[in-house]
PDB file of N, CA and C in Angstrom:
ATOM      1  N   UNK A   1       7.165 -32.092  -6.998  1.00  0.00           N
ATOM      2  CA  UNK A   1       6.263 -32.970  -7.716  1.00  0.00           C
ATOM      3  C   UNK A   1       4.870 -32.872  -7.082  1.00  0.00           C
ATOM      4  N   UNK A   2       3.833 -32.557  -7.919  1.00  0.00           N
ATOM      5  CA  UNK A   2       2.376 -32.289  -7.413  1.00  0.00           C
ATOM      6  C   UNK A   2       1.928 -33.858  -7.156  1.00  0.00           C
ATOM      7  N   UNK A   3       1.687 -34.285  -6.001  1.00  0.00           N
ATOM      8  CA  UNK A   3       1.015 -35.553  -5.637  1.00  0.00           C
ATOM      9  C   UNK A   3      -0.570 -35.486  -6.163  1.00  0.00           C
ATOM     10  N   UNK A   4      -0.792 -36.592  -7.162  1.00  0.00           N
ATOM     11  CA  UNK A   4      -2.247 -36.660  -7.350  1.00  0.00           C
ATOM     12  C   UNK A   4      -2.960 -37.761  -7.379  1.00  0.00           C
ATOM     13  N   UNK A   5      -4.308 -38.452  -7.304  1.00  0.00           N
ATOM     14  CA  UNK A   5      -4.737 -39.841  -6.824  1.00  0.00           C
ATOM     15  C   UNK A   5      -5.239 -39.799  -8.731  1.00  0.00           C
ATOM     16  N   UNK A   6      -5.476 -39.002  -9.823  1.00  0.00           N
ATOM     17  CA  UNK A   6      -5.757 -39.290 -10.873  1.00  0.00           C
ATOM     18  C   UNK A   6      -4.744 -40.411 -11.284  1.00  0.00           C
ATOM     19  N   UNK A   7      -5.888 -41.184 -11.884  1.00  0.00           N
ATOM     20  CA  UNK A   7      -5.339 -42.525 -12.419  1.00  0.00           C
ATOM     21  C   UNK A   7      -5.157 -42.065 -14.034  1.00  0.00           C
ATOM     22  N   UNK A   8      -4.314 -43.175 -14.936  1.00  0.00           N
ATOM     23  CA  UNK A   8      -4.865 -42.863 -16.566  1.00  0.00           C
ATOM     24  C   UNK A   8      -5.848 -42.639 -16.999  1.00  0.00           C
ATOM     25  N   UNK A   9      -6.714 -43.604 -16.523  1.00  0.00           N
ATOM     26  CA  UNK A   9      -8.314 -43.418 -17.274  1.00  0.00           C
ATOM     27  C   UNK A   9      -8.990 -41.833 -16.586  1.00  0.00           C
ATOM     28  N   UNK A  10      -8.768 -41.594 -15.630  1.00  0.00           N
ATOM     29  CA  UNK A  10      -9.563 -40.419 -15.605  1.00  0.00           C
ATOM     30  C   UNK A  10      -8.427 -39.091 -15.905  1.00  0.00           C
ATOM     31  N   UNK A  11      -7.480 -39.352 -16.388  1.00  0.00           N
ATOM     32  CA  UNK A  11      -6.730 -38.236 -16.612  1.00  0.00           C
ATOM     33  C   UNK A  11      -7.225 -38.302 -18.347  1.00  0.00           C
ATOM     34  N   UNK A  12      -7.225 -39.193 -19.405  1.00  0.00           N
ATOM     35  CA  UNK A  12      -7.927 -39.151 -20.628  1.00  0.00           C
ATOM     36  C   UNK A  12      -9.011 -38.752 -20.691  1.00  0.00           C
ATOM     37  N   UNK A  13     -10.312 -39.079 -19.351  1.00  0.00           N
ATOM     38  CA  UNK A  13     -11.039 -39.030 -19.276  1.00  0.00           C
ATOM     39  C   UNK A  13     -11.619 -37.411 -19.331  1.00  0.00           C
ATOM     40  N   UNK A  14     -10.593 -36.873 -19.161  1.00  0.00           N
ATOM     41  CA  UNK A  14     -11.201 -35.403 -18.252  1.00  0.00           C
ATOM     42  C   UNK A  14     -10.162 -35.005 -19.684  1.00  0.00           C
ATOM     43  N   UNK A  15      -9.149 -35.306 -20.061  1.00  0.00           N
ATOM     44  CA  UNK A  15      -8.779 -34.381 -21.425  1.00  0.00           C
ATOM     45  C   UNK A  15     -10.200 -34.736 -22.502  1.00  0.00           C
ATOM     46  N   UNK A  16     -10.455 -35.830 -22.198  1.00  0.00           N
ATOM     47  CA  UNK A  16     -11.804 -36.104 -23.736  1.00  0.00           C
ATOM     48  C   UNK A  16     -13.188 -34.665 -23.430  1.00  0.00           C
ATOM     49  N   UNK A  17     -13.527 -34.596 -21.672  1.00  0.00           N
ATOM     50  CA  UNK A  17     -14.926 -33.952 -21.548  1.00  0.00           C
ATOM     51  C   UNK A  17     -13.845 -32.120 -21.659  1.00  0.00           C
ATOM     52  N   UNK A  18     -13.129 -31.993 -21.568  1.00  0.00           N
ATOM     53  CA  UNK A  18     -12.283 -30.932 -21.749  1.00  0.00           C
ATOM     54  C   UNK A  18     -12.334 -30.305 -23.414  1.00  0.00           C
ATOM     55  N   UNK A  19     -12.549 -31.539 -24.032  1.00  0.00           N
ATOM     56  CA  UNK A  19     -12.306 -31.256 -25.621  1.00  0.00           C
ATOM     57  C   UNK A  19     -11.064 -30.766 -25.941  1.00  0.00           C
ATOM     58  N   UNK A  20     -10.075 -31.537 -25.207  1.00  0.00           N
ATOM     59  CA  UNK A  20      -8.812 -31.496 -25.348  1.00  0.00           C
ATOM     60  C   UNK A  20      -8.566 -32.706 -26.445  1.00  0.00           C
ATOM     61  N   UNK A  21      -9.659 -33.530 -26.903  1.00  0.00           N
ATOM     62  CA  UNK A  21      -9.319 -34.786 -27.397  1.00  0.00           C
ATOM     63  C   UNK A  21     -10.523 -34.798 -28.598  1.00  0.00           C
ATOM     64  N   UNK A  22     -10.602 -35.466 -29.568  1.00  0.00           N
ATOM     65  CA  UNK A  22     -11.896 -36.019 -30.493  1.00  0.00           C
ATOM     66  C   UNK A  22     -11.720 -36.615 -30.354  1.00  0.00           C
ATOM     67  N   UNK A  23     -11.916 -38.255 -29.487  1.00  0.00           N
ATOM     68  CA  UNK A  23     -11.738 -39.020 -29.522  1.00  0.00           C
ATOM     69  C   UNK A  23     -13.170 -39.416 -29.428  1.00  0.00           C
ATOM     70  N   UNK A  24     -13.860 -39.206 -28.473  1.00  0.00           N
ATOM     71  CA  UNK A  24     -15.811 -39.105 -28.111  1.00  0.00           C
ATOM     72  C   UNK A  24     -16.364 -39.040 -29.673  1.00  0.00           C
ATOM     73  N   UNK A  25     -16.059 -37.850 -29.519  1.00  0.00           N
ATOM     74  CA  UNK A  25     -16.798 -37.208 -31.173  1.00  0.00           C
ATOM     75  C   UNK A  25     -16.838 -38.117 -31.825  1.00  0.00           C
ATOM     76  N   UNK A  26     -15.712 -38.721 -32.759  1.00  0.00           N
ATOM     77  CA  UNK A  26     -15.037 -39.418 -33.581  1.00  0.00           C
ATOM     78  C   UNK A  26     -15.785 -40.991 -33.468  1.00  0.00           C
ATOM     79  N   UNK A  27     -16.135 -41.461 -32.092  1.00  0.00           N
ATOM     80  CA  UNK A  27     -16.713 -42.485 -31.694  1.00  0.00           C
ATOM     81  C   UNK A  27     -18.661 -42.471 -31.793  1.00  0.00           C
ATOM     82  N   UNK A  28     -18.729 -41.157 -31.911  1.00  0.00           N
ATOM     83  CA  UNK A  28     -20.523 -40.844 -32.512  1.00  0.00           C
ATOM     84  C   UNK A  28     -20.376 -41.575 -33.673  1.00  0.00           C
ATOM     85  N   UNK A  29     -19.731 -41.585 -34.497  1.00  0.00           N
ATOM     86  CA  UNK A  29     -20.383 -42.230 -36.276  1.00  0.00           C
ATOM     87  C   UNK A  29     -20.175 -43.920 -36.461  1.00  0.00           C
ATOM     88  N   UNK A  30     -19.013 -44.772 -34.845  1.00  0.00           N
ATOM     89  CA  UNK A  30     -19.246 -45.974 -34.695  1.00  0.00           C
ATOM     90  C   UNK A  30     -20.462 -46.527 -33.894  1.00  0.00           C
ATOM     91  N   UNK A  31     -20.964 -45.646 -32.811  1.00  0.00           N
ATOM     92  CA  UNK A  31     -22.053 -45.470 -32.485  1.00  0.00           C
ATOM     93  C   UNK A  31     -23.563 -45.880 -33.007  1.00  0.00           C
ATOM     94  N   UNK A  32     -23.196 -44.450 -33.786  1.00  0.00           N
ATOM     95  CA  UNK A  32     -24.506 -44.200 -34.866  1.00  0.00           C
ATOM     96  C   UNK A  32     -24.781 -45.253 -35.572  1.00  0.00           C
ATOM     97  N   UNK A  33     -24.008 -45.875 -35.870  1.00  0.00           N
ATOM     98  CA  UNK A  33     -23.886 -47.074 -36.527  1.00  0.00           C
ATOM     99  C   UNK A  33     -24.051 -48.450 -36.382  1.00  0.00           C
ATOM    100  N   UNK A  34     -23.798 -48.708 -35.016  1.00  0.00           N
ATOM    101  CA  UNK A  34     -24.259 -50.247 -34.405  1.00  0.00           C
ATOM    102  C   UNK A  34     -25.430 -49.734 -34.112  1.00  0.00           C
ATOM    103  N   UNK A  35     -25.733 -48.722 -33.483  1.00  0.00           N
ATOM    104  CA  UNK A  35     -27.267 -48.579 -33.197  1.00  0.00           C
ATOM    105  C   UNK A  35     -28.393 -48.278 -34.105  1.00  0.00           C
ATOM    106  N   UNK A  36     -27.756 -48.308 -35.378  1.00  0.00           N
ATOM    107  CA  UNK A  36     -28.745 -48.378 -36.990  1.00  0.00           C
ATOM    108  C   UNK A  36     -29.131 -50.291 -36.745  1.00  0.00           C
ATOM    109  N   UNK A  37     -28.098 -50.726 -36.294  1.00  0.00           N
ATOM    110  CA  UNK A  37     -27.854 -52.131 -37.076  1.00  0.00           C
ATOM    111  C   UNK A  37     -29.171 -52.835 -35.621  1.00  0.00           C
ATOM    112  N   UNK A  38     -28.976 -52.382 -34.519  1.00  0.00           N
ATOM    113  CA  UNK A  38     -29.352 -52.960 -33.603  1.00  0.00           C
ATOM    114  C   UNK A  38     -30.726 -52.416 -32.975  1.00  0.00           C
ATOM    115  N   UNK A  39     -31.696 -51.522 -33.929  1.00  0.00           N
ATOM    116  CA  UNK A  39     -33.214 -50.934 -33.120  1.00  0.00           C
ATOM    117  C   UNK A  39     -33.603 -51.940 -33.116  1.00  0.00           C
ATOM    118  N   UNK A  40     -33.542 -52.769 -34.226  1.00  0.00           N
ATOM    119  CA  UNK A  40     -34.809 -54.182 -33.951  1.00  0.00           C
ATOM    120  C   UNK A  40     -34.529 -54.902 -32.718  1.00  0.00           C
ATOM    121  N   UNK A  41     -33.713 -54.735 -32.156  1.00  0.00           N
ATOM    122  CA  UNK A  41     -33.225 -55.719 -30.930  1.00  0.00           C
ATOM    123  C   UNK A  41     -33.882 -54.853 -29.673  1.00  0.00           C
ATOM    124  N   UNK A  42     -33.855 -53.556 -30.155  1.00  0.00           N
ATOM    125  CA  UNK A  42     -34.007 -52.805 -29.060  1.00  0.00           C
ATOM    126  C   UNK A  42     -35.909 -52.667 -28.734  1.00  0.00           C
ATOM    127  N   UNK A  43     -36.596 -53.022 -29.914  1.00  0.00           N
ATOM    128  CA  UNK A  43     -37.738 -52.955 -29.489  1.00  0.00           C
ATOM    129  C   UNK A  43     -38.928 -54.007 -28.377  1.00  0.00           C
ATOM    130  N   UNK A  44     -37.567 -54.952 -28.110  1.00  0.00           N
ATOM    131  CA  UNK A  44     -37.977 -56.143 -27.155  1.00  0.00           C
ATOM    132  C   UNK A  44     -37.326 -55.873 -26.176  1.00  0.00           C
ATOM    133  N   UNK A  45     -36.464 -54.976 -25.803  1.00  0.00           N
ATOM    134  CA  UNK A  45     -35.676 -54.816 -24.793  1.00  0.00           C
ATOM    135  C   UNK A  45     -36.046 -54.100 -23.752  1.00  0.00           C
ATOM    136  N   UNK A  46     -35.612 -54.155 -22.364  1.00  0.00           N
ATOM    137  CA  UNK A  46     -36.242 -53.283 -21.837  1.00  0.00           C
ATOM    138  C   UNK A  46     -34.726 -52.780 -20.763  1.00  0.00           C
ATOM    139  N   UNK A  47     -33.643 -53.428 -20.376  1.00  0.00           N
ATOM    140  CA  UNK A  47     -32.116 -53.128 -19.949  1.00  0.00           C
ATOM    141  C   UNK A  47     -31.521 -53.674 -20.640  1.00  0.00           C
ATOM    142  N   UNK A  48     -30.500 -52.324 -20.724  1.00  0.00           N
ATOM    143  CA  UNK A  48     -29.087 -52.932 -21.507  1.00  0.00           C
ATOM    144  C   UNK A  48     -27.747 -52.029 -20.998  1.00  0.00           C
ATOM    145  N   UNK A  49     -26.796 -52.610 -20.635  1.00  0.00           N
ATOM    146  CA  UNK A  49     -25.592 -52.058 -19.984  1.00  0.00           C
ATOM    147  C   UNK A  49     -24.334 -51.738 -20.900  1.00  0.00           C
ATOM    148  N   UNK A  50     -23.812 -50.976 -20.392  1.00  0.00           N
ATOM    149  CA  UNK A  50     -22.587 -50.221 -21.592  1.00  0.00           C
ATOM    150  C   UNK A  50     -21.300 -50.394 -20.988  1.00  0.00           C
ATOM    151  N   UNK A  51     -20.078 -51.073 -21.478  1.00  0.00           N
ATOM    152  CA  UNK A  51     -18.946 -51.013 -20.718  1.00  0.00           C
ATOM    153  C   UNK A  51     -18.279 -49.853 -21.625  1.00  0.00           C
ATOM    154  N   UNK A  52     -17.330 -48.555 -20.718  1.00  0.00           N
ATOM    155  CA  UNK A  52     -16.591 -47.953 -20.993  1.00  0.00           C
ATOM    156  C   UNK A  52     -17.860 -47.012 -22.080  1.00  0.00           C
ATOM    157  N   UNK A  53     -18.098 -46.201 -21.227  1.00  0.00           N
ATOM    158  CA  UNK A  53     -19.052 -45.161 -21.595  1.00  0.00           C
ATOM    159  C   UNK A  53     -19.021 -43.895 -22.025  1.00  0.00           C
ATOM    160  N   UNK A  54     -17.774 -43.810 -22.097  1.00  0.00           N
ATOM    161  CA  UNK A  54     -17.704 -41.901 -23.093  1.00  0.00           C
ATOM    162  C   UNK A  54     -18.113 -41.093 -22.338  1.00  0.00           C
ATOM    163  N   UNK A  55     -18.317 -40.604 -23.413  1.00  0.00           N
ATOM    164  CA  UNK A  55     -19.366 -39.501 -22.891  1.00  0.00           C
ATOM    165  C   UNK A  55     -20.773 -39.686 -22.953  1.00  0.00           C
ATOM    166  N   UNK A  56     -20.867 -40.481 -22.729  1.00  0.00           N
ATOM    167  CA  UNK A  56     -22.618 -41.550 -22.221  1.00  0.00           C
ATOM    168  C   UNK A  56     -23.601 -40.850 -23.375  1.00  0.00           C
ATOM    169  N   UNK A  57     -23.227 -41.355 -24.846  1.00  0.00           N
ATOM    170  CA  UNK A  57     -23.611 -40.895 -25.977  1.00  0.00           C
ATOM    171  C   UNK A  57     -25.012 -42.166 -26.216  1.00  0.00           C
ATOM    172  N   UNK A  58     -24.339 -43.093 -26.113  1.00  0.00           N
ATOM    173  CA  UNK A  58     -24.946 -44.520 -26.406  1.00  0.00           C
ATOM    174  C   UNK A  58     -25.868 -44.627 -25.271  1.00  0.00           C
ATOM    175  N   UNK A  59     -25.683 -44.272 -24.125  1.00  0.00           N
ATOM    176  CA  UNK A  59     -26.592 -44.065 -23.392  1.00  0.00           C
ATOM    177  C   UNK A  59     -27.318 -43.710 -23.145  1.00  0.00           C
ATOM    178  N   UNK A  60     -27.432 -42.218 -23.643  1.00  0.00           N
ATOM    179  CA  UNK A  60     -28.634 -41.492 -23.604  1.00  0.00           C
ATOM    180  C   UNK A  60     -29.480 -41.731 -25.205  1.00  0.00           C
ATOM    181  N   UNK A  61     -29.342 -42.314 -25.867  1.00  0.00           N
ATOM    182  CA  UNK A  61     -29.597 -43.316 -26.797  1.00  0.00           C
ATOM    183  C   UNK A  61     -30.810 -44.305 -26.700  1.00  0.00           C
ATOM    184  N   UNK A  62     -30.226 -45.022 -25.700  1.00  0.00           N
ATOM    185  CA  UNK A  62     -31.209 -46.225 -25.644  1.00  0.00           C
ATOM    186  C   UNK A  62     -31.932 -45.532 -24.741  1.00  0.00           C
ATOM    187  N   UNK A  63     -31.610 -45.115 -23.380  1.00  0.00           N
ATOM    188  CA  UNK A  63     -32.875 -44.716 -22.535  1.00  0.00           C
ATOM    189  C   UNK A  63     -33.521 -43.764 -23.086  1.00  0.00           C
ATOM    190  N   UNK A  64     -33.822 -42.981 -24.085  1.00  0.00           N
ATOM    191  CA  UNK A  64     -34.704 -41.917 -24.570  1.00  0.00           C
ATOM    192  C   UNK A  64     -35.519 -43.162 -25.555  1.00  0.00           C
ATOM    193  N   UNK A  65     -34.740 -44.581 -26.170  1.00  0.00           N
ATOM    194  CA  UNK A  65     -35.587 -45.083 -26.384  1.00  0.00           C
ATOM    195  C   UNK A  65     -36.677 -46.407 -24.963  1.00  0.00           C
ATOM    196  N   UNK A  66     -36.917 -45.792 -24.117  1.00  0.00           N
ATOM    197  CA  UNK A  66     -37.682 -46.524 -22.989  1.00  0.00           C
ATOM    198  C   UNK A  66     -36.668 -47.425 -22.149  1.00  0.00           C
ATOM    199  N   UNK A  67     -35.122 -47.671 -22.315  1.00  0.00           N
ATOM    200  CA  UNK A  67     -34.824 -48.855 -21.712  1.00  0.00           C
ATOM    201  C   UNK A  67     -34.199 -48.157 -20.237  1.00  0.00           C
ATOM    202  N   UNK A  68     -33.971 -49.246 -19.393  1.00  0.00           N
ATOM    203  CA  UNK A  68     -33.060 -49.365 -18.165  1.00  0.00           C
ATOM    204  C   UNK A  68     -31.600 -49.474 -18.421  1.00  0.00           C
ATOM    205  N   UNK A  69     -31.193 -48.298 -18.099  1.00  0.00           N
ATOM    206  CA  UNK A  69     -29.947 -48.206 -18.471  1.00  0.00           C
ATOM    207  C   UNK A  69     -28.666 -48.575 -17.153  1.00  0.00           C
ATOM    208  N   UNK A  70     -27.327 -49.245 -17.501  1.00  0.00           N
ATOM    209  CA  UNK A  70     -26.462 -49.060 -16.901  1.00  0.00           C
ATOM    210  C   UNK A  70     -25.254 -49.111 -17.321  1.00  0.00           C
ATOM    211  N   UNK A  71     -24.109 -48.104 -16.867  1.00  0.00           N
ATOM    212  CA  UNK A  71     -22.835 -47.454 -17.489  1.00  0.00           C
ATOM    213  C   UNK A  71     -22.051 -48.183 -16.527  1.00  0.00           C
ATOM    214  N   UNK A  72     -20.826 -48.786 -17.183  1.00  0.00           N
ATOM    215  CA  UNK A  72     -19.842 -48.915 -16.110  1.00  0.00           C
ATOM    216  C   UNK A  72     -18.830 -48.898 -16.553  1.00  0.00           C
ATOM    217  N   UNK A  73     -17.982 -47.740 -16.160  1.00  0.00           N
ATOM    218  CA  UNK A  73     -16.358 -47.296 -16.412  1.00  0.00           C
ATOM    219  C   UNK A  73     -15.524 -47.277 -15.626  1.00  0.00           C
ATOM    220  N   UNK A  74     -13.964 -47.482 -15.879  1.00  0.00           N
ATOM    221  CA  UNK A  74     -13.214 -47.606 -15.259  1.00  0.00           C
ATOM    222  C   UNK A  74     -13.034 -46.323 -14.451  1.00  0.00           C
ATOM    223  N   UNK A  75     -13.150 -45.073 -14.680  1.00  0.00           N
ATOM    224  CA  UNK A  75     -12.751 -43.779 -14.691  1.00  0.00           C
ATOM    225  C   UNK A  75     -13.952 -43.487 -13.505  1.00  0.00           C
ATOM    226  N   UNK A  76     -13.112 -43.047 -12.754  1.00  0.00           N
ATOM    227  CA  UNK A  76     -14.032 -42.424 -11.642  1.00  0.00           C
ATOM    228  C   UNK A  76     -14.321 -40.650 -11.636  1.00  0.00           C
ATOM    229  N   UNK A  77     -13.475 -40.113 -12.348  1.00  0.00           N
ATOM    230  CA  UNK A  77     -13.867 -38.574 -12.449  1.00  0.00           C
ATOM    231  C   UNK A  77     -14.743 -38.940 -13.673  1.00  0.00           C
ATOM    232  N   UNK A  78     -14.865 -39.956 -14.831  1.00  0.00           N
ATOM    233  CA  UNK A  78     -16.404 -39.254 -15.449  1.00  0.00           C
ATOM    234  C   UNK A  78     -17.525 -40.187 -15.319  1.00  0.00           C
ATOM    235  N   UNK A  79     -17.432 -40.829 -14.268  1.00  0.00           N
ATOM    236  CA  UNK A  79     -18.596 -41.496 -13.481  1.00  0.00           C
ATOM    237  C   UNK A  79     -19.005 -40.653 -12.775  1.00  0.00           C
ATOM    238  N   UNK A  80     -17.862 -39.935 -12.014  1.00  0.00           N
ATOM    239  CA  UNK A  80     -18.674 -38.805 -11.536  1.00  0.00           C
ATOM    240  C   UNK A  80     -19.109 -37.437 -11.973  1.00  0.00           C
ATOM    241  N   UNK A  81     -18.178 -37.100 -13.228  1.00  0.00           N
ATOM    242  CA  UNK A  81     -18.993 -36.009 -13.672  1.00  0.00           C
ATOM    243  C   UNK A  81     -20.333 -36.783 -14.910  1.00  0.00           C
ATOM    244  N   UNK A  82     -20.160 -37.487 -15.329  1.00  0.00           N
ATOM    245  CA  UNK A  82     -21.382 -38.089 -16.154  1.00  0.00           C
ATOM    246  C   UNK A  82     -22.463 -37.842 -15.253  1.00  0.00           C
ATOM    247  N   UNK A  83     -23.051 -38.763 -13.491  1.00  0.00           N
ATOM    248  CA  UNK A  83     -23.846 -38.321 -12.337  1.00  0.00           C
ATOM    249  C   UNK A  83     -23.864 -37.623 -12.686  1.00  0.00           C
ATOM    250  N   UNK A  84     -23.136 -36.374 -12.578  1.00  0.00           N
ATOM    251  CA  UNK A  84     -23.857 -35.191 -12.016  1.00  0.00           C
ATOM    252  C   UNK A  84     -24.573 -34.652 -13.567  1.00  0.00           C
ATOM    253  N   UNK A  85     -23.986 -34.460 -14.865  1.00  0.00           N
ATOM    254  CA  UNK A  85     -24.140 -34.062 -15.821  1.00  0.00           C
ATOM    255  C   UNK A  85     -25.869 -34.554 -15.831  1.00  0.00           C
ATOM    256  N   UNK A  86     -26.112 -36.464 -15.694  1.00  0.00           N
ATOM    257  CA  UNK A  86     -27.433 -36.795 -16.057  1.00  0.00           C
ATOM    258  C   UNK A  86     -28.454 -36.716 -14.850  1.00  0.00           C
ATOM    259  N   UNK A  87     -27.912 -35.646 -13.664  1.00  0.00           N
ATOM    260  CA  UNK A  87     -28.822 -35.520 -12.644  1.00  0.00           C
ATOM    261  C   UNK A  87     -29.575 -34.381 -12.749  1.00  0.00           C
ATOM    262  N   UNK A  88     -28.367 -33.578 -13.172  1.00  0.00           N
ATOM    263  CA  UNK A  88     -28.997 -31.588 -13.862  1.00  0.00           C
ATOM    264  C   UNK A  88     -30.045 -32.164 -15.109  1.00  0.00           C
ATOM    265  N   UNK A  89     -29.785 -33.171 -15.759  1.00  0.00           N
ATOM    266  CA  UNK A  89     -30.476 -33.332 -16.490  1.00  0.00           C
ATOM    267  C   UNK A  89     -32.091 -33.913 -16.594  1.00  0.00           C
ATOM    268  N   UNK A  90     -31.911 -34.779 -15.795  1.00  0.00           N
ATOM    269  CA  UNK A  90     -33.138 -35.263 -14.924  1.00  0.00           C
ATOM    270  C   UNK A  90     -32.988 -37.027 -15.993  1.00  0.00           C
ATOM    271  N   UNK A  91     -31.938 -37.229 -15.757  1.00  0.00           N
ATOM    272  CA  UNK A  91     -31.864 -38.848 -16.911  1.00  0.00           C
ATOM    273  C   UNK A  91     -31.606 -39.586 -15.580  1.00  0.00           C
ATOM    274  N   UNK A  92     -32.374 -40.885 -15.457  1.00  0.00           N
ATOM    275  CA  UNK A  92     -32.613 -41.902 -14.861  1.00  0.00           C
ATOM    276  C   UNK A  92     -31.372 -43.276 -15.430  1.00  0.00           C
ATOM    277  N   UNK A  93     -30.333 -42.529 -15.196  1.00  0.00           N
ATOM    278  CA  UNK A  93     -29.140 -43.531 -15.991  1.00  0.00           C
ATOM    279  C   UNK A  93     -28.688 -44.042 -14.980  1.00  0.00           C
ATOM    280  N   UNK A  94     -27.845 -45.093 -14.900  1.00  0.00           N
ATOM    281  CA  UNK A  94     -27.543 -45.277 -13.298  1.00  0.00           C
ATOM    282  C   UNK A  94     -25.907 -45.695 -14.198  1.00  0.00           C
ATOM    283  N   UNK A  95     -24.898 -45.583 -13.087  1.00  0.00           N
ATOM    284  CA  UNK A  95     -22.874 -45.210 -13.788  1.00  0.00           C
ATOM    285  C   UNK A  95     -22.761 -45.921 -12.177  1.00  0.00           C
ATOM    286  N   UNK A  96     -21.777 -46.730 -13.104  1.00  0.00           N
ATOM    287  CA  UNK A  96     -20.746 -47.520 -11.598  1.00  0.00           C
ATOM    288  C   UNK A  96     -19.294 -47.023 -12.252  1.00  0.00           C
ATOM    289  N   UNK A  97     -18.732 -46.854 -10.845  1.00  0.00           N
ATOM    290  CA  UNK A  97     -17.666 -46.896 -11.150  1.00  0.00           C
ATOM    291  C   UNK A  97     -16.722 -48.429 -10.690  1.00  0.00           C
ATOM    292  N   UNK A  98     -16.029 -49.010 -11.859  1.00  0.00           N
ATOM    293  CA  UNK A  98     -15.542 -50.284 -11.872  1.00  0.00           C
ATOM    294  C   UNK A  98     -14.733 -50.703 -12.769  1.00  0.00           C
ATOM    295  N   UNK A  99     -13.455 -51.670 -12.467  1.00  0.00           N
ATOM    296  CA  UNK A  99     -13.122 -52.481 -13.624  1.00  0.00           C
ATOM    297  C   UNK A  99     -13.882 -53.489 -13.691  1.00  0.00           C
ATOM    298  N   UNK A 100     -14.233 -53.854 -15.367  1.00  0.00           N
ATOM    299  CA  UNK A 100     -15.365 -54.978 -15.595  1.00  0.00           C
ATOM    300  C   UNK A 100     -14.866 -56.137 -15.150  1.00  0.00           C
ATOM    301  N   UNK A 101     -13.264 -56.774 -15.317  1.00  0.00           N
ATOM    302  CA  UNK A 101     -13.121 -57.933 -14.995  1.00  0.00           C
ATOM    303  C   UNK A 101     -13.612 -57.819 -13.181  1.00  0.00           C
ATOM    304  N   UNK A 102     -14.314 -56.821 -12.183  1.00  0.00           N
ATOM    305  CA  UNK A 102     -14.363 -57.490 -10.755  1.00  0.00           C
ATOM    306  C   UNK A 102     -15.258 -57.394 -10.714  1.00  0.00           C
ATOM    307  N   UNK A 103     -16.453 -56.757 -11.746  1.00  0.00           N
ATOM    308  CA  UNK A 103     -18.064 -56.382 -11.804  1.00  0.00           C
ATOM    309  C   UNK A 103     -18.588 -57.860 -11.733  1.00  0.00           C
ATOM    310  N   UNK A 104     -19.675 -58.289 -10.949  1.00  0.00           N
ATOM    311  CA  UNK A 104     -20.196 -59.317 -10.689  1.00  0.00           C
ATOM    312  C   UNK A 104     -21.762 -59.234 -11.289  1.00  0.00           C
ATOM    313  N   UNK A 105     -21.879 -59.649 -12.275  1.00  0.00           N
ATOM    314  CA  UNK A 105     -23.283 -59.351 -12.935  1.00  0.00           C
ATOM    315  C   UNK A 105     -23.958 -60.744 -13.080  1.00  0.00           C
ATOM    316  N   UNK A 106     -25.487 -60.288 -12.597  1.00  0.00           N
ATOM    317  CA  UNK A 106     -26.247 -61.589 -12.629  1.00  0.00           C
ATOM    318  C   UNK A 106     -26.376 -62.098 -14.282  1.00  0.00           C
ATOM    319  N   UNK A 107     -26.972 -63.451 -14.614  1.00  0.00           N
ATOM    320  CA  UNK A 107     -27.034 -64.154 -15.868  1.00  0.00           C
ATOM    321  C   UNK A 107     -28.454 -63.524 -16.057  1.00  0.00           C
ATOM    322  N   UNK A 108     -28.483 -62.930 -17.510  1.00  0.00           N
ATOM    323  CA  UNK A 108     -29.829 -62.710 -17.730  1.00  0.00           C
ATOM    324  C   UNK A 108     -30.079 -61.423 -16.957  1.00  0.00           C
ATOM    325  N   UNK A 109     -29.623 -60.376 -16.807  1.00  0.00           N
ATOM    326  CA  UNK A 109     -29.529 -59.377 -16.019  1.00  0.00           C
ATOM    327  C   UNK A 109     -29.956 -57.993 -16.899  1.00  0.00           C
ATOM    328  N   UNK A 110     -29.344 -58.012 -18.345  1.00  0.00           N
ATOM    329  CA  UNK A 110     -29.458 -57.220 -19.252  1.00  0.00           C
ATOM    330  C   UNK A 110     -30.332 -57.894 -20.585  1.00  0.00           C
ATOM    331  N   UNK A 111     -30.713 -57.075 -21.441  1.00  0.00           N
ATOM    332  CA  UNK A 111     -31.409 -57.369 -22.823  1.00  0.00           C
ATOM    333  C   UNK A 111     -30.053 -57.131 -23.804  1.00  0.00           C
ATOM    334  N   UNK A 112     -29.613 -56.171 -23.477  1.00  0.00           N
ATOM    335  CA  UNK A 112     -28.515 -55.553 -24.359  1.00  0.00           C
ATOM    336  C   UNK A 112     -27.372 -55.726 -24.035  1.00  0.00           C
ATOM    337  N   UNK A 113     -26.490 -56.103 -24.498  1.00  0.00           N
ATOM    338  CA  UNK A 113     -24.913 -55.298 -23.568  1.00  0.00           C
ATOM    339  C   UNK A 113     -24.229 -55.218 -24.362  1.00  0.00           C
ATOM    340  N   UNK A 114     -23.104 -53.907 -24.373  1.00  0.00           N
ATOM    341  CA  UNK A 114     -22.677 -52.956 -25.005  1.00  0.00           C
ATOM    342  C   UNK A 114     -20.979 -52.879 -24.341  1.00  0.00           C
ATOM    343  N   UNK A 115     -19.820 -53.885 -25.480  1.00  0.00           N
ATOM    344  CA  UNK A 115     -18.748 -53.432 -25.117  1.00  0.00           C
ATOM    345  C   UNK A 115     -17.837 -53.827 -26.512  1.00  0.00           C
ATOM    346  N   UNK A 116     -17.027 -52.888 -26.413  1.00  0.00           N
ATOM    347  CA  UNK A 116     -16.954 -52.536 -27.640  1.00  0.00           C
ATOM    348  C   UNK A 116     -15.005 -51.719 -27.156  1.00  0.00           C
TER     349      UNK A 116
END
């Protein structure tokens, strides 16, 4: 038996960036879609945080529209490959890795927040 520290979430995680999965993809046109419903919100905004981040679609979203972005997923292999993906990239995104119920977030911390 191969001993491994992959948890569920990053074993889905790494079949979805694998394109072993449409599951990402498939989640662009629910996406596309709250974020039709929600620019007007976004033009007063300046942070907004994303729980359970994909393939940080929605993310690179709002920060190309000016905001402060922050990702936080359970999955620690695509927290860490997301890093590295938006560092080659030169995106100013900032990814925790976390379950939300132990994330301690200040009141009034975000403009946006994104869980879904």
């Amino acid at each position: 038996m191969i001993e491994t520290d992959e948890t569920m979430y990053d074993y889905l995680a790494r079949l979805n960036m694998e394109g072993k999965r449409a599951v990402w993809i498939q989640n662009r046109v629910k996406i596309d879609y709250v974020y039709r419903k929600i620019r007007k919100y976004i033009r007063h905004a300046r942070t907004a945080c994303e729980v359970g981040v994909g393939e940080g679609y929605l993310l690179r979203l709002l920060h190309q529209n000016g905001l402060k972005v922050l990702g936080i997923d359970i999955s620690k292999h695509l927290v860490n490959e997301l890093n590295n993906k938006f560092d080659r990239e030169g995106l100013d995104i900032e990814l925790i890795h976390a379950d939300i119920s132990k994330v301690k977030l200040e009141k009034g911390m975000f403009d946006l927040f994104f869980l879904y």
